[in-house]
Protein backbone atom coordinates (compact mmCIF):
# COMPACT_ATOMS: atom_id res chain seq x y z
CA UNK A 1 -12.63 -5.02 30.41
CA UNK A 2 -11.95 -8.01 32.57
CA UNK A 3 -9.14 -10.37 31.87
CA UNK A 4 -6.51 -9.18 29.92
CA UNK A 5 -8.28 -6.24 28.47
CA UNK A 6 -10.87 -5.27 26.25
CA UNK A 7 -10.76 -7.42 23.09
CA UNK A 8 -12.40 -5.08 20.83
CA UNK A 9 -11.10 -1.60 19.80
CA UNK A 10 -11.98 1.22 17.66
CA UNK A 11 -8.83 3.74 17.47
CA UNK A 12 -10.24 6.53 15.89
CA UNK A 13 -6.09 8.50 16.15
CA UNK A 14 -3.30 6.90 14.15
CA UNK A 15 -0.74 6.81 17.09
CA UNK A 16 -3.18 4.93 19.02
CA UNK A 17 -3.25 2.50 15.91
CA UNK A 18 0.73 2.38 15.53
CA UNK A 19 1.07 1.75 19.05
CA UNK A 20 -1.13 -1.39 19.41
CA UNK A 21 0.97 -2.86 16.53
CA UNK A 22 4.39 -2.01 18.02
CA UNK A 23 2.58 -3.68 21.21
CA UNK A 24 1.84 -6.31 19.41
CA UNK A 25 -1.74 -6.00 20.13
CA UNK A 26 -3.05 -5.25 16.84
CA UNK A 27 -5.92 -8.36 16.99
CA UNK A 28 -7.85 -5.91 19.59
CA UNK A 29 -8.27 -3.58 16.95
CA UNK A 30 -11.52 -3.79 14.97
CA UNK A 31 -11.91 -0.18 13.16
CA UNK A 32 -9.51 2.57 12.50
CA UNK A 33 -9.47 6.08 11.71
CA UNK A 34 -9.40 6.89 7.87
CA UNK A 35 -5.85 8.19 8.71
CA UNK A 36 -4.41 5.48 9.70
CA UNK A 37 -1.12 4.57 7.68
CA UNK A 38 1.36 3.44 10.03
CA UNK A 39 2.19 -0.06 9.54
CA UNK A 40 1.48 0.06 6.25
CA UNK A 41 -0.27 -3.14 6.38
CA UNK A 42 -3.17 -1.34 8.46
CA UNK A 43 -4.80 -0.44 5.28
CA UNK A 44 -5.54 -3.69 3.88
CA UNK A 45 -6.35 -5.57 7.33
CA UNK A 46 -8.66 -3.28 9.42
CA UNK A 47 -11.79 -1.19 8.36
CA UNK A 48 -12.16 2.48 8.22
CA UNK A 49 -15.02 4.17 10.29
CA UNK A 50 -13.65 7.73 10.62
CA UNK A 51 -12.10 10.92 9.41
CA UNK A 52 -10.20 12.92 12.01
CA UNK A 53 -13.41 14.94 13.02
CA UNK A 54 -16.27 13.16 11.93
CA UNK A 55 -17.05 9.36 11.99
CA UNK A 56 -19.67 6.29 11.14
CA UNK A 57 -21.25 6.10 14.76
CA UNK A 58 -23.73 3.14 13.48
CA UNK A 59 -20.64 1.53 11.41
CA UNK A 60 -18.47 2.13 15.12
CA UNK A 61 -21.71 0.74 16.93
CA UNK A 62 -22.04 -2.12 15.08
CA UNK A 63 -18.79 -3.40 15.26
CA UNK A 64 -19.60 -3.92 19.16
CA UNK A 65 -16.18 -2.53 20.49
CA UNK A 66 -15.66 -3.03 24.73
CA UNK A 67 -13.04 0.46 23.84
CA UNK A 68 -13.22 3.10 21.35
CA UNK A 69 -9.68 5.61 21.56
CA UNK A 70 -10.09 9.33 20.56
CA UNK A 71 -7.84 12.21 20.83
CA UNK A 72 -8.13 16.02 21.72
CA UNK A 73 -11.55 18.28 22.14
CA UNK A 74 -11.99 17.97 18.44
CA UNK A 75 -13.49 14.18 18.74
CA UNK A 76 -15.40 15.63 21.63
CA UNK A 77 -18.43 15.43 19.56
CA UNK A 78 -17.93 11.98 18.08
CA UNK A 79 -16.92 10.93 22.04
CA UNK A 80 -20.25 12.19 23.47
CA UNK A 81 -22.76 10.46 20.48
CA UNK A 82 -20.14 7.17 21.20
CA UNK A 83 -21.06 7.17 25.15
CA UNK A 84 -24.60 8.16 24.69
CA UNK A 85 -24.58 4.64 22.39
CA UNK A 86 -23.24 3.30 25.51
CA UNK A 87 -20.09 2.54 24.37
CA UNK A 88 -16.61 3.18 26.97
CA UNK A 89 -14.28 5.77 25.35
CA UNK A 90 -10.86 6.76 26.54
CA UNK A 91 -9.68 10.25 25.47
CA UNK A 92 -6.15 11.33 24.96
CA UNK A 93 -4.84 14.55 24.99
CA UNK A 94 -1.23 14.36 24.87
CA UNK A 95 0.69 17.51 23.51
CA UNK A 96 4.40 16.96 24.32
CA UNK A 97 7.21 14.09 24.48
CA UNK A 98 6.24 13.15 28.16
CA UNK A 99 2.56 13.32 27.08
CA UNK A 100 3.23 10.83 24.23
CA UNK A 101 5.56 8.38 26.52
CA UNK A 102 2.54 8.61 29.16
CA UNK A 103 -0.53 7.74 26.23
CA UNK A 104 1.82 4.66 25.56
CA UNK A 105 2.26 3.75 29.03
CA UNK A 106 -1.82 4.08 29.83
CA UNK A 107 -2.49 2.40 26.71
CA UNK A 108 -0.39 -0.69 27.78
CA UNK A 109 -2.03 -0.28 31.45
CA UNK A 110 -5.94 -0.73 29.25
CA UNK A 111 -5.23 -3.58 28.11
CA UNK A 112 -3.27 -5.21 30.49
CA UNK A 113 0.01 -5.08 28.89
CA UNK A 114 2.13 -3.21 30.77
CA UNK A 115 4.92 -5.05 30.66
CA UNK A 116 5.23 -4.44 26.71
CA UNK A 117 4.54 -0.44 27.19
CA UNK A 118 7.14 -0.06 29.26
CA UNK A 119 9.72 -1.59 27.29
CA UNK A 120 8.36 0.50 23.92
CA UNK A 121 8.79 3.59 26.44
CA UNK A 122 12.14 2.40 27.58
CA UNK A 123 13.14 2.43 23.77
CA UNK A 124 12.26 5.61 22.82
CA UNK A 125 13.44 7.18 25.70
CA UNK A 126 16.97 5.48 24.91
CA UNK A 127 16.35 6.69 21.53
CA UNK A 128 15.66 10.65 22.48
CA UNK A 129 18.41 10.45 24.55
CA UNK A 130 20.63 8.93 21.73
CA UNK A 131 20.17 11.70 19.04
CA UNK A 132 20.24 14.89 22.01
CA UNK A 133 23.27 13.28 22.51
CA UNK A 134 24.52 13.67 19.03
CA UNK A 135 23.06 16.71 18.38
CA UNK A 136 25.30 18.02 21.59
CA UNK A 137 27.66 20.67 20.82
CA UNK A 138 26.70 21.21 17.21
CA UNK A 139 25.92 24.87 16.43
CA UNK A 140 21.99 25.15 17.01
CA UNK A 141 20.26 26.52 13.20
CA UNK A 142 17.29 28.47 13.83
CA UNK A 143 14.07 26.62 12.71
CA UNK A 144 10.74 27.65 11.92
CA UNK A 145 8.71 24.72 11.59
CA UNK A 146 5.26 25.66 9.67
CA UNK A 147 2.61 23.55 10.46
CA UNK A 148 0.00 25.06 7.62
CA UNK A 149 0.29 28.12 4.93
CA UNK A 150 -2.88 30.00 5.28
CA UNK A 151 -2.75 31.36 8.04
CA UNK A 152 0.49 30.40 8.78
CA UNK A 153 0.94 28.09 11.73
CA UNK A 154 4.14 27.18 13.70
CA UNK A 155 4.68 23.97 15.47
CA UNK A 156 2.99 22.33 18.53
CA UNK A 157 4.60 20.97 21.61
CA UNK A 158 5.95 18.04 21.00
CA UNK A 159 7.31 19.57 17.38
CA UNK A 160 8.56 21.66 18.95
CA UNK A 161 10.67 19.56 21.54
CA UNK A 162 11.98 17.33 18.78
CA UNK A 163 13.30 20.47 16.99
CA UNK A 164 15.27 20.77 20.33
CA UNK A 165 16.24 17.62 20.71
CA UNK A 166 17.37 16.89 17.17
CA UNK A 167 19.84 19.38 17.71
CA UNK A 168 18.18 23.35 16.28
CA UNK A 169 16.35 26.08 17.89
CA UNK A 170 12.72 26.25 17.67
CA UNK A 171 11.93 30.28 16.17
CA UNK A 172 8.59 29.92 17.89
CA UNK A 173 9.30 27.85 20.91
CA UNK A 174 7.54 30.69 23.20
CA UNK A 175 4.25 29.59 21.10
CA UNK A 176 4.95 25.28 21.87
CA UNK A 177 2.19 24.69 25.01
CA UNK A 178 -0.43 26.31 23.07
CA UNK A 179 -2.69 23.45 22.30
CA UNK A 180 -5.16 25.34 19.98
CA UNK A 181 -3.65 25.94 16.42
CA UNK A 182 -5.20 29.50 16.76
CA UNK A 183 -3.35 30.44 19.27
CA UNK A 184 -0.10 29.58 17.27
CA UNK A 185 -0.46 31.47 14.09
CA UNK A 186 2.43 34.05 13.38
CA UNK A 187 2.74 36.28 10.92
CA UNK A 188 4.94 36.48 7.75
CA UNK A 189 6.74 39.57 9.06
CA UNK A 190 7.35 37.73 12.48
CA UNK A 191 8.88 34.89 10.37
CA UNK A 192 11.21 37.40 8.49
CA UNK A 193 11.92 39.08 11.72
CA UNK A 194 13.16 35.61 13.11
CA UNK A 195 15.35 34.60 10.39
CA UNK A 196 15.49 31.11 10.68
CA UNK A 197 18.43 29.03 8.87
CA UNK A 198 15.59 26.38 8.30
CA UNK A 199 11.97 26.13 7.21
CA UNK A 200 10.40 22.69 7.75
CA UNK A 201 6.84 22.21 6.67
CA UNK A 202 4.56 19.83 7.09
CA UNK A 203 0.57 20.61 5.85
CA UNK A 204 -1.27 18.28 7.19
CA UNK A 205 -3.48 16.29 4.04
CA UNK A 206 -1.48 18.83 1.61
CA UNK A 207 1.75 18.56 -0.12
CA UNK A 208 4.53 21.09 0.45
CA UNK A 209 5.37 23.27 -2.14
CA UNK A 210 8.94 24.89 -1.29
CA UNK A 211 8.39 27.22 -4.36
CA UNK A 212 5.48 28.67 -2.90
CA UNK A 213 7.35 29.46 0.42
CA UNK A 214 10.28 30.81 -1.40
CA UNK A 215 8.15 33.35 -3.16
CA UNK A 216 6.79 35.10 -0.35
CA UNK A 217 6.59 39.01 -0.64
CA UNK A 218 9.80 39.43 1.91
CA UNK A 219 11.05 36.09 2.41
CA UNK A 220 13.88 35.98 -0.19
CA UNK A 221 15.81 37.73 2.68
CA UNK A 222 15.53 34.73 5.39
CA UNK A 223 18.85 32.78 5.64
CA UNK A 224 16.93 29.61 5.24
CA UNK A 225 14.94 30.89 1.86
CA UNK A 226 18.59 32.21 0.12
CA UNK A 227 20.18 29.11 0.86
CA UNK A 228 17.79 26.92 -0.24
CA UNK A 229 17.01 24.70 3.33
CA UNK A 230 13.41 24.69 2.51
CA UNK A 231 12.28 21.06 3.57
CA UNK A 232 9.07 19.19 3.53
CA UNK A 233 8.45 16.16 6.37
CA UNK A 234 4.73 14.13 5.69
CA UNK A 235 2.69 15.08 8.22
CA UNK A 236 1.85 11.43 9.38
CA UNK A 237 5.41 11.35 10.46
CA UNK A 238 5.38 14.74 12.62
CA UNK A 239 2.15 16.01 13.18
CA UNK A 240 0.35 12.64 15.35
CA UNK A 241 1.48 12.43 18.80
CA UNK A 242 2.82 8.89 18.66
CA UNK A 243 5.60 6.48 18.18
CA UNK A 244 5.91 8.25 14.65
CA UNK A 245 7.11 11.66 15.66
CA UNK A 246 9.67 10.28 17.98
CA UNK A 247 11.49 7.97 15.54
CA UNK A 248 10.96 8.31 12.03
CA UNK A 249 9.72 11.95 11.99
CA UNK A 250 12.64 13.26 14.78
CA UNK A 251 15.20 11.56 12.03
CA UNK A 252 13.23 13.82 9.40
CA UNK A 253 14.06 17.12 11.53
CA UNK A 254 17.66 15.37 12.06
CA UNK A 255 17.95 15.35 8.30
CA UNK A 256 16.52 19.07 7.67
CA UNK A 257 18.95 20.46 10.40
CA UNK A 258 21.98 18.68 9.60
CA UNK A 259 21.31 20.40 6.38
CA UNK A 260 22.13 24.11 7.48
């Protein structure tokens, strides 16, 4: 890791992935997570050694990376076999706005390019500041933001804090700094019982269907179910803890709030 960094990385995350590329840094990377979609051009130009909990520890080995990026306690596993092959592996474990800002800014600091972090930061801070702005003043819809069906799961921190900042009021916000999804599953009478004016969804690998949500035993009487704000945002644009969520996926939630 002398120099200017290590050279070769395996990002087994996606916003590790998207935020080497907005660094410009994207010739460290030498494997990806199976995940990875953001730029698009990822797909065609780096190889694929992992899901989200399991990956190719030989295929990772061989590729002789100085850094290998993981995320959370459920790569613990695949971070233990990765340093018992002697490899060096940072773990994230960001889980709000300030957590993603801080990822970029170590990132930058691991591979000596600081300088470019902090003006990626700078950005997006400009950028959350620009839409809380113009969300200022505007009546606040109530939004329940449901993260999978069965059992129903409402949104993590940093969902949670977009919600906010694009300008509604998270229904579950008491339930944001649990980390565990386990610890954030409601109920569908707590959902009635909140009565949001929007439901966003976004399950993860699965695609939305509104219908489904609609026709819930109960849930024709929630404001956001009569009127018809039932929206769908791709979880690659909300659900990683990266660059994604805090441009393209907070002008999703923009879009789905302006609605009501």
């Amino acid at each position: 890791m002398a120099g200017d960094g290590p050279s070769r990385i395996v990002c087994l995350t996606e916003e590790t992935v998207e935020t080497l590329y907005l660094l410009g840094e994207e010739h460290r990377i030498v494997g990806v997570t199976g995940y990875a979609v953001r730029p698009a051009r990822v797909r065609r130009e780096k190889p694929r050694v992992s899901a989200f909990t399991s990956a190719d520890i030989s295929k990772i080995v061989a590729l002789e990376p100085d850094l290998v990026l993981t995320f959370s306690d459920l790569q613990a596993g695949i971070a233990a076999d990765l340093i018992r092959a002697g490899l060096q592996v940072h773990a994230f474990n960001q889980r709000d706005v300030a957590g993603i800002l801080a990822m970029i800014r170590t990132l930058g600091a691991l591979i000596g390019a600081d300088a470019k972090a902090a003006v990626l930061v700078a950005s997006l801070d400009q950028r959350l500041a620009t839409v809380r702005q113009e969300a200022a003043g505007r009546p606040r819809p109530r939004v329940y933001f449901e993260e999978w069906d069965d059992p129903l799961i409402t949104g993590i921190g940093w969902v949670s804090e977009l919600i906010e900042i694009a300008g509604g009021r998270d229904a579950f916000a008491e339930l944001r700094a649990r980390p565990a999804a386990k610890d954030r599953i409601v109920t569908p009478d707590a959902v009635i019982a909140a009565r949001p004016d929007v439901i966003v969804a976004s399950w993860c690998g699965k695609k939305v269907r509104p219908e489904r949500i609609a026709a819930r035993p109960g849930w024709s009487a929630i404001p956001a179910v009569a009127a018809g704000r039932i929206r769908e945002i791709k979880s690659p644009l909300i659900l990683q803890p990266g660059p994604a969520a805090l441009t393209d996926g907070l002008d999703a939630l923009v879009a789905a709030i302006g609605d009501a």
